[in-house]
PDB file of N, CA and C in Angstrom:
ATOM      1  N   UNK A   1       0.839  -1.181   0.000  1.00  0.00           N
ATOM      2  CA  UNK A   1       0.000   0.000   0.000  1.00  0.00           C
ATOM      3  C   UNK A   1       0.885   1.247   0.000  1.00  0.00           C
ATOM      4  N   UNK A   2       0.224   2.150  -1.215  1.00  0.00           N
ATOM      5  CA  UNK A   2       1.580   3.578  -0.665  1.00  0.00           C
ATOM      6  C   UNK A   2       1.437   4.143  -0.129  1.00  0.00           C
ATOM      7  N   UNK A   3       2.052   5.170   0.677  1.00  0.00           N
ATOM      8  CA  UNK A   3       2.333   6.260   1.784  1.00  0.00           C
ATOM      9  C   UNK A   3       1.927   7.627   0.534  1.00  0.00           C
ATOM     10  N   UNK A   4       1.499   8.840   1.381  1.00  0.00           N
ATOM     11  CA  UNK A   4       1.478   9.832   0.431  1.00  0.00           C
ATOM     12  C   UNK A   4       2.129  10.881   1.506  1.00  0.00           C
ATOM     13  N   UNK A   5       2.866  12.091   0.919  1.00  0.00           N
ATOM     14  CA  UNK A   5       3.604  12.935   1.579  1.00  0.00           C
ATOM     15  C   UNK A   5       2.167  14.026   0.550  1.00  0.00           C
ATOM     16  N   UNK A   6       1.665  15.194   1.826  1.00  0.00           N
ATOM     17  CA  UNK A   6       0.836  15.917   1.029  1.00  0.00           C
ATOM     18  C   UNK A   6       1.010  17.619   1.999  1.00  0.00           C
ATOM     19  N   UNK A   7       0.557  18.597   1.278  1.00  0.00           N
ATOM     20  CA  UNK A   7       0.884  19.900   1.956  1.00  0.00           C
ATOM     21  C   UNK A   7      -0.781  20.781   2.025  1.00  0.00           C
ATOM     22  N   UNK A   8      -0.600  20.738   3.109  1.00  0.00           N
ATOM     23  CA  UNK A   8      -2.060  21.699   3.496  1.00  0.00           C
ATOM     24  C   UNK A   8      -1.396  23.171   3.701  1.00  0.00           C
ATOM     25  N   UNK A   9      -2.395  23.827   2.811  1.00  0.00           N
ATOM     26  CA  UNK A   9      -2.311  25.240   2.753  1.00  0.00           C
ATOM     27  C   UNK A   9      -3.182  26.091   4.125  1.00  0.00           C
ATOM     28  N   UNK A  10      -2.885  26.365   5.003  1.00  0.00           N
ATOM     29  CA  UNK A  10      -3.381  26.581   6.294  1.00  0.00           C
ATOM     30  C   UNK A  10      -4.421  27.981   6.254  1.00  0.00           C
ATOM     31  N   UNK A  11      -5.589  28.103   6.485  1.00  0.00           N
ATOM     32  CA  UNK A  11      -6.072  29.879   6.353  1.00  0.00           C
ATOM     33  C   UNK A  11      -5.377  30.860   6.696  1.00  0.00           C
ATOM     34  N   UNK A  12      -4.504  30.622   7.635  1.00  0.00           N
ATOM     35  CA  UNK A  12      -3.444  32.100   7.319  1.00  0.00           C
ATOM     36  C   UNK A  12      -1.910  32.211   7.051  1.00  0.00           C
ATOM     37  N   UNK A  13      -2.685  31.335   5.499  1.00  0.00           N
ATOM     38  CA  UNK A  13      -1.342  31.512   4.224  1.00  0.00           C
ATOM     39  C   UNK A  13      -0.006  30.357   5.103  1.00  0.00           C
ATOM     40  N   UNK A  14       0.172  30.040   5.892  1.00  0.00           N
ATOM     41  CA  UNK A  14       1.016  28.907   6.213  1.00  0.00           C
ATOM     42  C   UNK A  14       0.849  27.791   5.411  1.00  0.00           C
ATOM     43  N   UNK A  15       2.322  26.827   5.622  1.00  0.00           N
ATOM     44  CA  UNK A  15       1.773  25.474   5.077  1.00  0.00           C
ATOM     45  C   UNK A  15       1.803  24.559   6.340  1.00  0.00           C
ATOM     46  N   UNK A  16       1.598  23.169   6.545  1.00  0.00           N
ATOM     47  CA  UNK A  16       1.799  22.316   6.783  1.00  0.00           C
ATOM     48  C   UNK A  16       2.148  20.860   5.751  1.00  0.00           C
ATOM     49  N   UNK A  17       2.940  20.444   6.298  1.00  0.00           N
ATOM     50  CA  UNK A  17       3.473  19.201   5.607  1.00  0.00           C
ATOM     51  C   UNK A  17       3.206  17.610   6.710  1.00  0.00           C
ATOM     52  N   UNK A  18       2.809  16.480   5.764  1.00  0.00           N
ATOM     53  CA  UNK A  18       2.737  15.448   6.652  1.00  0.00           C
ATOM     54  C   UNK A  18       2.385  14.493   5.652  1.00  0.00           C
ATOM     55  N   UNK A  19       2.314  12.804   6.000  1.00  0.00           N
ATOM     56  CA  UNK A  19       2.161  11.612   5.774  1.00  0.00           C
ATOM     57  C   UNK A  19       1.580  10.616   6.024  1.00  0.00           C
ATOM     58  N   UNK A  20       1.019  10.155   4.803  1.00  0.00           N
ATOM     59  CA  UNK A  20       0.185   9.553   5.567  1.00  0.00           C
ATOM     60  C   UNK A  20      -0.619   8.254   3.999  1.00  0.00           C
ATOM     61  N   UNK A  21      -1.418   7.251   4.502  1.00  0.00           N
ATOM     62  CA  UNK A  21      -1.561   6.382   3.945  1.00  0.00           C
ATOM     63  C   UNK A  21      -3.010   6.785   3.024  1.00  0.00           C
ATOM     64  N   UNK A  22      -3.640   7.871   3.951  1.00  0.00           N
ATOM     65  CA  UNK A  22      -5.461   7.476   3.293  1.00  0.00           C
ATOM     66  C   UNK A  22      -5.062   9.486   3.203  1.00  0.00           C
ATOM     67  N   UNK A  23      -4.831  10.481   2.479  1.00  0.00           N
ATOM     68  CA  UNK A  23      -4.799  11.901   2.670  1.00  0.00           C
ATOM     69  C   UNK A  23      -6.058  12.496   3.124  1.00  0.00           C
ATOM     70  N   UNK A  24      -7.334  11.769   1.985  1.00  0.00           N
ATOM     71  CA  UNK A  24      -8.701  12.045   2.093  1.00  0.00           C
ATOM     72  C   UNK A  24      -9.190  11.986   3.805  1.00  0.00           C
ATOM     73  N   UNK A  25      -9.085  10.913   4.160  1.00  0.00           N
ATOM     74  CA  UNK A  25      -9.336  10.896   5.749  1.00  0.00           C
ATOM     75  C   UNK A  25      -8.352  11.536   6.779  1.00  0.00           C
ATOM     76  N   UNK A  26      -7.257  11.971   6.439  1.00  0.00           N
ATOM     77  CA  UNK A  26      -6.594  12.719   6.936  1.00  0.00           C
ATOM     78  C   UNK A  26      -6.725  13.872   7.216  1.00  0.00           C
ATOM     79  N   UNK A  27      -7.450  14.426   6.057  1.00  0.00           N
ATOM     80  CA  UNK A  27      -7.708  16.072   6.226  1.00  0.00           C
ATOM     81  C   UNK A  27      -8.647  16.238   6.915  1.00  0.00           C
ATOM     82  N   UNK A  28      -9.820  15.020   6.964  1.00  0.00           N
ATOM     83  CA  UNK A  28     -11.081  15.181   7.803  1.00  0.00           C
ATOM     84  C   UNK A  28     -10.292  14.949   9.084  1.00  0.00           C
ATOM     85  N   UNK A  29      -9.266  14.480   9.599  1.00  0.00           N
ATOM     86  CA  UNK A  29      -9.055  14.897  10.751  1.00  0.00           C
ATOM     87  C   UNK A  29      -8.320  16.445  11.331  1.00  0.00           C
ATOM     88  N   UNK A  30      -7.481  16.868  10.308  1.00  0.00           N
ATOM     89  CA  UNK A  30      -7.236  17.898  10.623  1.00  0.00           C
ATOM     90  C   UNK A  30      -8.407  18.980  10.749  1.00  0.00           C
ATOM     91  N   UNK A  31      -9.256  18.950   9.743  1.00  0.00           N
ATOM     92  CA  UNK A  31     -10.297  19.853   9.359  1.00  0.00           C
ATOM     93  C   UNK A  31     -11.070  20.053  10.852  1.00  0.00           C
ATOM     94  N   UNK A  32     -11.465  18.408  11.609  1.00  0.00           N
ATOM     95  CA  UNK A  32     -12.143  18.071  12.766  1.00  0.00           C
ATOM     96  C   UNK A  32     -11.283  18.657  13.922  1.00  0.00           C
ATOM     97  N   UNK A  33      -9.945  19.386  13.901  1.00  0.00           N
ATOM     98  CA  UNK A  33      -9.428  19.416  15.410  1.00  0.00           C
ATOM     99  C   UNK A  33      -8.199  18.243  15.528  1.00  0.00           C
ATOM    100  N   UNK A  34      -8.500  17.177  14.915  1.00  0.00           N
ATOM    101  CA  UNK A  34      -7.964  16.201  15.397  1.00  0.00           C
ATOM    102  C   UNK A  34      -6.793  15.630  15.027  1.00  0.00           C
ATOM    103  N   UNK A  35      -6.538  16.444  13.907  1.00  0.00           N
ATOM    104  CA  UNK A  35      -5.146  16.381  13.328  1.00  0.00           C
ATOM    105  C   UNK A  35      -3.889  16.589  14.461  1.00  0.00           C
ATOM    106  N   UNK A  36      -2.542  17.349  13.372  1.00  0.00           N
ATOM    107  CA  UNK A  36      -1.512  17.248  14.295  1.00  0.00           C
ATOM    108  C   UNK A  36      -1.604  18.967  14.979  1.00  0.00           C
ATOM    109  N   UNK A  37      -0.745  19.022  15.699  1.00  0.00           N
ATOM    110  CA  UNK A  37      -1.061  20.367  17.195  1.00  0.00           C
ATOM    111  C   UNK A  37      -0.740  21.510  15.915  1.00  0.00           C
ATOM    112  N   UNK A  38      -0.078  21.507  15.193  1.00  0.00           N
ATOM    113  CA  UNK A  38      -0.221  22.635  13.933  1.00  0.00           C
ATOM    114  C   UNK A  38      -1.196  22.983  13.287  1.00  0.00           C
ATOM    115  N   UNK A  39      -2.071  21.889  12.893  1.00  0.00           N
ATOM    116  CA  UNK A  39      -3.580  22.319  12.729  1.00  0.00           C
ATOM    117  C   UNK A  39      -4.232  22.628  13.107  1.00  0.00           C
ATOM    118  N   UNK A  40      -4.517  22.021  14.253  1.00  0.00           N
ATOM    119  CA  UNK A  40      -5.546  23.125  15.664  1.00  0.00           C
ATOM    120  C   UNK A  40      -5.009  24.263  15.412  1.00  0.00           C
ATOM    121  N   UNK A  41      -3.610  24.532  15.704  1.00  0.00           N
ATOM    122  CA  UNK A  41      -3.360  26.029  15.858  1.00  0.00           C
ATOM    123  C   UNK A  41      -3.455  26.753  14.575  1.00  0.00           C
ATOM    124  N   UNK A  42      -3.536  26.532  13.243  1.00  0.00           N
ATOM    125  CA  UNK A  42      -3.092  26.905  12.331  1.00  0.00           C
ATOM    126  C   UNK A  42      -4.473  26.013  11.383  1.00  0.00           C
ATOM    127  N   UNK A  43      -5.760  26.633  10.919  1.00  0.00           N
ATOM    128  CA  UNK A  43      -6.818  25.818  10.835  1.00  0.00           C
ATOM    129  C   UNK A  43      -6.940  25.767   9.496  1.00  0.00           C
ATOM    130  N   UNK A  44      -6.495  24.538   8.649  1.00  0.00           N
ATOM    131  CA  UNK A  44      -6.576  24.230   7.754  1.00  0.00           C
ATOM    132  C   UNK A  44      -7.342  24.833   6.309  1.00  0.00           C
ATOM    133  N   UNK A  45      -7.013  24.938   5.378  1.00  0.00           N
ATOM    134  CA  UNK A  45      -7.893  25.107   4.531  1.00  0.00           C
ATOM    135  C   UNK A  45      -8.112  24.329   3.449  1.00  0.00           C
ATOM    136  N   UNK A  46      -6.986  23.421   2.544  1.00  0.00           N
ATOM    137  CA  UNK A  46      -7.079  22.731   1.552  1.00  0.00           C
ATOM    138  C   UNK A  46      -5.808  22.077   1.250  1.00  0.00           C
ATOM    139  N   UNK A  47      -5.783  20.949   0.613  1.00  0.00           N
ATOM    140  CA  UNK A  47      -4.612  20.004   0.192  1.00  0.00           C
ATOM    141  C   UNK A  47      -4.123  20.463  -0.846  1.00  0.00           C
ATOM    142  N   UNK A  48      -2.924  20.977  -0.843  1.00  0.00           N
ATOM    143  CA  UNK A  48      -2.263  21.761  -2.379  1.00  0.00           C
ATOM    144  C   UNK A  48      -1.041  20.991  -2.967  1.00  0.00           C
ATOM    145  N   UNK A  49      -0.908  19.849  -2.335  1.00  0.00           N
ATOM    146  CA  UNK A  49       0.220  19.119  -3.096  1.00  0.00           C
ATOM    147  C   UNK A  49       0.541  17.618  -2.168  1.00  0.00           C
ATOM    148  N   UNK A  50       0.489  16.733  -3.095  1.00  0.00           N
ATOM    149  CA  UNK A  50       0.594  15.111  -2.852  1.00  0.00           C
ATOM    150  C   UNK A  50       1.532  14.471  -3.738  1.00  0.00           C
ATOM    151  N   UNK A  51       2.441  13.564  -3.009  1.00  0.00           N
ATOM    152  CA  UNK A  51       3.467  12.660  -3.478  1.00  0.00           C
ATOM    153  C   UNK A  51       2.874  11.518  -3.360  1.00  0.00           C
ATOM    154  N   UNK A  52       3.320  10.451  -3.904  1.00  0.00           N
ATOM    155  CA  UNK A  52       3.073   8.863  -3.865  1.00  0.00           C
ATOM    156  C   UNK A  52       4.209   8.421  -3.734  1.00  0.00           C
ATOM    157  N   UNK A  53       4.503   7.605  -2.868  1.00  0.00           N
ATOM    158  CA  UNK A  53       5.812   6.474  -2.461  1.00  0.00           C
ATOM    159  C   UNK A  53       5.559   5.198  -2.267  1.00  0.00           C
ATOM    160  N   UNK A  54       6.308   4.127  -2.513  1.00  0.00           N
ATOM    161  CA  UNK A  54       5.821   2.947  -2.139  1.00  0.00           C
ATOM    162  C   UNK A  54       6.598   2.499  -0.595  1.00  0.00           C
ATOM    163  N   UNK A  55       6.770   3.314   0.228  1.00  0.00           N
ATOM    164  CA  UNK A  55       7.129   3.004   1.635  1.00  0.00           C
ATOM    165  C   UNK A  55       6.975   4.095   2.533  1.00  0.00           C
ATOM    166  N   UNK A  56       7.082   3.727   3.653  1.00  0.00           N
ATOM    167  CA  UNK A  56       6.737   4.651   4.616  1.00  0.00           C
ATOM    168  C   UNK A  56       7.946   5.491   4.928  1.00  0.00           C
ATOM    169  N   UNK A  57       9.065   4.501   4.702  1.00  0.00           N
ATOM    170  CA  UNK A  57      10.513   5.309   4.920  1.00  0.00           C
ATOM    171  C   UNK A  57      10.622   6.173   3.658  1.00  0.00           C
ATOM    172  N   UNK A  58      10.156   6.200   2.669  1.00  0.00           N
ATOM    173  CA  UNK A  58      10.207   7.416   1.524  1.00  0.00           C
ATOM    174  C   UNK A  58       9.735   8.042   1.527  1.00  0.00           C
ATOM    175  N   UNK A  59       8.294   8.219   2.124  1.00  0.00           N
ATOM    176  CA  UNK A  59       7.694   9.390   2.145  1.00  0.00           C
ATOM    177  C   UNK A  59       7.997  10.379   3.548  1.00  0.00           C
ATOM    178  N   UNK A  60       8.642   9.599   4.524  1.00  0.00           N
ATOM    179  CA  UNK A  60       9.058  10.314   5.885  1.00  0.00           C
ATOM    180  C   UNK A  60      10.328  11.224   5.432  1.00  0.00           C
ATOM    181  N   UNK A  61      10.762  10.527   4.676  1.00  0.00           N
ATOM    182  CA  UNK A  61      12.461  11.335   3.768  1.00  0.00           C
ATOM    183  C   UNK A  61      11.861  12.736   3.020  1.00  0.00           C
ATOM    184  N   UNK A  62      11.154  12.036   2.347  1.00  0.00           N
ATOM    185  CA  UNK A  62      10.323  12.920   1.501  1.00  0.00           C
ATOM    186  C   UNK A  62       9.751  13.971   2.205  1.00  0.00           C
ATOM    187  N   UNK A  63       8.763  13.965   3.285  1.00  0.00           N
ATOM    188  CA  UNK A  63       8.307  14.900   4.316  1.00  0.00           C
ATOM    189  C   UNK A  63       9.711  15.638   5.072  1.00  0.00           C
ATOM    190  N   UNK A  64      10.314  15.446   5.273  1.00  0.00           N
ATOM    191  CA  UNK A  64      11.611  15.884   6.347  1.00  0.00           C
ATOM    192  C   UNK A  64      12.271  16.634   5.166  1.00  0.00           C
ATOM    193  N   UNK A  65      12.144  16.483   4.024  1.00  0.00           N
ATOM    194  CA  UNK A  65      12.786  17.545   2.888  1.00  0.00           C
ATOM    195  C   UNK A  65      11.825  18.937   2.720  1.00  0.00           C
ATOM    196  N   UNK A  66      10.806  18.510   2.513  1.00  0.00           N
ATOM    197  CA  UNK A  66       9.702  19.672   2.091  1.00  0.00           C
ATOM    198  C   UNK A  66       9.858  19.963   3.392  1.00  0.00           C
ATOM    199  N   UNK A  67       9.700  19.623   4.455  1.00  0.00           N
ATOM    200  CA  UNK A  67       9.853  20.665   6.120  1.00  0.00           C
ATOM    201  C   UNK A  67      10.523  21.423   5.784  1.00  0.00           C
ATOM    202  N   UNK A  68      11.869  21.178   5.781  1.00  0.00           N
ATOM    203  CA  UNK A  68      12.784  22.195   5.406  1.00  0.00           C
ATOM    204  C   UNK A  68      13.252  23.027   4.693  1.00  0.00           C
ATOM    205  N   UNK A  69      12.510  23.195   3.858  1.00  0.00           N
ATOM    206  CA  UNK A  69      12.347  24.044   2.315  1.00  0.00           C
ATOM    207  C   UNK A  69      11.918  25.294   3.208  1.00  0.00           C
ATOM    208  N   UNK A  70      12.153  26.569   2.841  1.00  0.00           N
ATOM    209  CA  UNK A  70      11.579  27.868   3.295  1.00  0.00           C
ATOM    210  C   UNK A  70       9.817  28.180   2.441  1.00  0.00           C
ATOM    211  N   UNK A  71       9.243  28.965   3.009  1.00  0.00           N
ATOM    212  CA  UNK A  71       7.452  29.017   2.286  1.00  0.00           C
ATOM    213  C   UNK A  71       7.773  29.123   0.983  1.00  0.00           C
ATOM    214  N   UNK A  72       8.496  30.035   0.491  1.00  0.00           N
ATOM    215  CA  UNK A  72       8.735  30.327  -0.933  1.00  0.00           C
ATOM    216  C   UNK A  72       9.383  29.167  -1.751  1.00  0.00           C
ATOM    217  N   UNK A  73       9.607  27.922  -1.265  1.00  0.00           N
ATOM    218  CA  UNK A  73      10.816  27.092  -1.833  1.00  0.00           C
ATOM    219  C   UNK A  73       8.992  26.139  -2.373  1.00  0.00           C
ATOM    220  N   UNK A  74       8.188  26.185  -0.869  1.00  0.00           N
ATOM    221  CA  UNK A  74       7.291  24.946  -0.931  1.00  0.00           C
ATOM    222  C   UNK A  74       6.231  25.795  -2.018  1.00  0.00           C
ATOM    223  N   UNK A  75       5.765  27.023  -2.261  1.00  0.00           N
ATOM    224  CA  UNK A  75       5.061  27.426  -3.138  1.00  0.00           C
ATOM    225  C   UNK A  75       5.475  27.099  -4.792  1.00  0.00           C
ATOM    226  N   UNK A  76       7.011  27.377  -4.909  1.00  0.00           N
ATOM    227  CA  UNK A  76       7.445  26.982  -6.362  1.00  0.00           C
ATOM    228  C   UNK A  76       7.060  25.170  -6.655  1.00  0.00           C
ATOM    229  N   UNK A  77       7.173  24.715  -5.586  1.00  0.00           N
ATOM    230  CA  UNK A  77       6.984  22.925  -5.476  1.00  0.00           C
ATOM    231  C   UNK A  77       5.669  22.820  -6.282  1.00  0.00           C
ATOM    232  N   UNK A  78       4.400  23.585  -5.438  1.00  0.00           N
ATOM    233  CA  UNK A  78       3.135  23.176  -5.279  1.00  0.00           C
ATOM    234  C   UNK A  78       2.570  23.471  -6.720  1.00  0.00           C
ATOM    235  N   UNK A  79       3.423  24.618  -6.972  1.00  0.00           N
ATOM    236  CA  UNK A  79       3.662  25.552  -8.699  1.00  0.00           C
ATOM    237  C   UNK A  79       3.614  24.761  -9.699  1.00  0.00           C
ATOM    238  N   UNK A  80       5.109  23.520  -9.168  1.00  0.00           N
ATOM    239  CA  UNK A  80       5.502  23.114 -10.426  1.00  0.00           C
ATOM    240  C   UNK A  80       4.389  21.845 -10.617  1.00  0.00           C
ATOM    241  N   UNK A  81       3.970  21.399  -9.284  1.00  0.00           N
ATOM    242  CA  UNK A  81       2.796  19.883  -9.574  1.00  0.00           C
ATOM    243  C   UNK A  81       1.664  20.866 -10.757  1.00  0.00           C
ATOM    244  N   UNK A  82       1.368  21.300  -9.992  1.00  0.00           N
ATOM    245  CA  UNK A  82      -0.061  22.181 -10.807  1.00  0.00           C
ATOM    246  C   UNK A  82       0.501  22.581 -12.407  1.00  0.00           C
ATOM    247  N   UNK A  83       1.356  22.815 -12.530  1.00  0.00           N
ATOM    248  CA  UNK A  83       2.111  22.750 -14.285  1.00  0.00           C
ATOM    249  C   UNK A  83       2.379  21.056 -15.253  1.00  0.00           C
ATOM    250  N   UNK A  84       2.295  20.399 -13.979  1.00  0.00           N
ATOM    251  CA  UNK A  84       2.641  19.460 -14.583  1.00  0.00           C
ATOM    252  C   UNK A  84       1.310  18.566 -14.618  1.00  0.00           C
ATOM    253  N   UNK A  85       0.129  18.505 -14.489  1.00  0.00           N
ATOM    254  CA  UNK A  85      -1.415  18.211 -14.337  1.00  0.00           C
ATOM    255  C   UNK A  85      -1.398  18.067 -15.406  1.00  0.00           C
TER     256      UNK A  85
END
């Protein structure tokens, strides 16, 4: 089963980054509160970019890269998926 690395665009213009197996049910938890302590604080608005991996250790690699990207690094990212649709 694959892992997906995906980026929520937060309502005030933040991102969040995270991983996860099902994204769709994921966001209903963030959306619900129940996500991770960045979402509560920082209240979600929409999924703007998803990877597919076939392991959990690739998409955690994968997540721990996009963390560290500065906002402007993860907007050109989210840029280039949406060009490439």
């Amino acid at each position: 089963m694959p892992y997906y690395v995906y980026v929520i665009l937060c309502r005030d213009d933040s991102f969040y980054t995270g991983y996860t197996k099902d994204v769709d049910s994921r966001m209903r938890l963030h959306a619900n509160g129940k996500g991770a302590r960045y979402t509560r604080m920082h209240k979600p608005k929409k999924v703007v970019y998803v990877e597919e991996f076939p392991s959990r250790t690739e998409a955690m690699k994968r997540e721990r890269r996009i963390k560290a990207m500065g906002h402007q690094k993860k907007r050109e990212l989210i840029a280039s998926q949406r060009r490439h649709r």
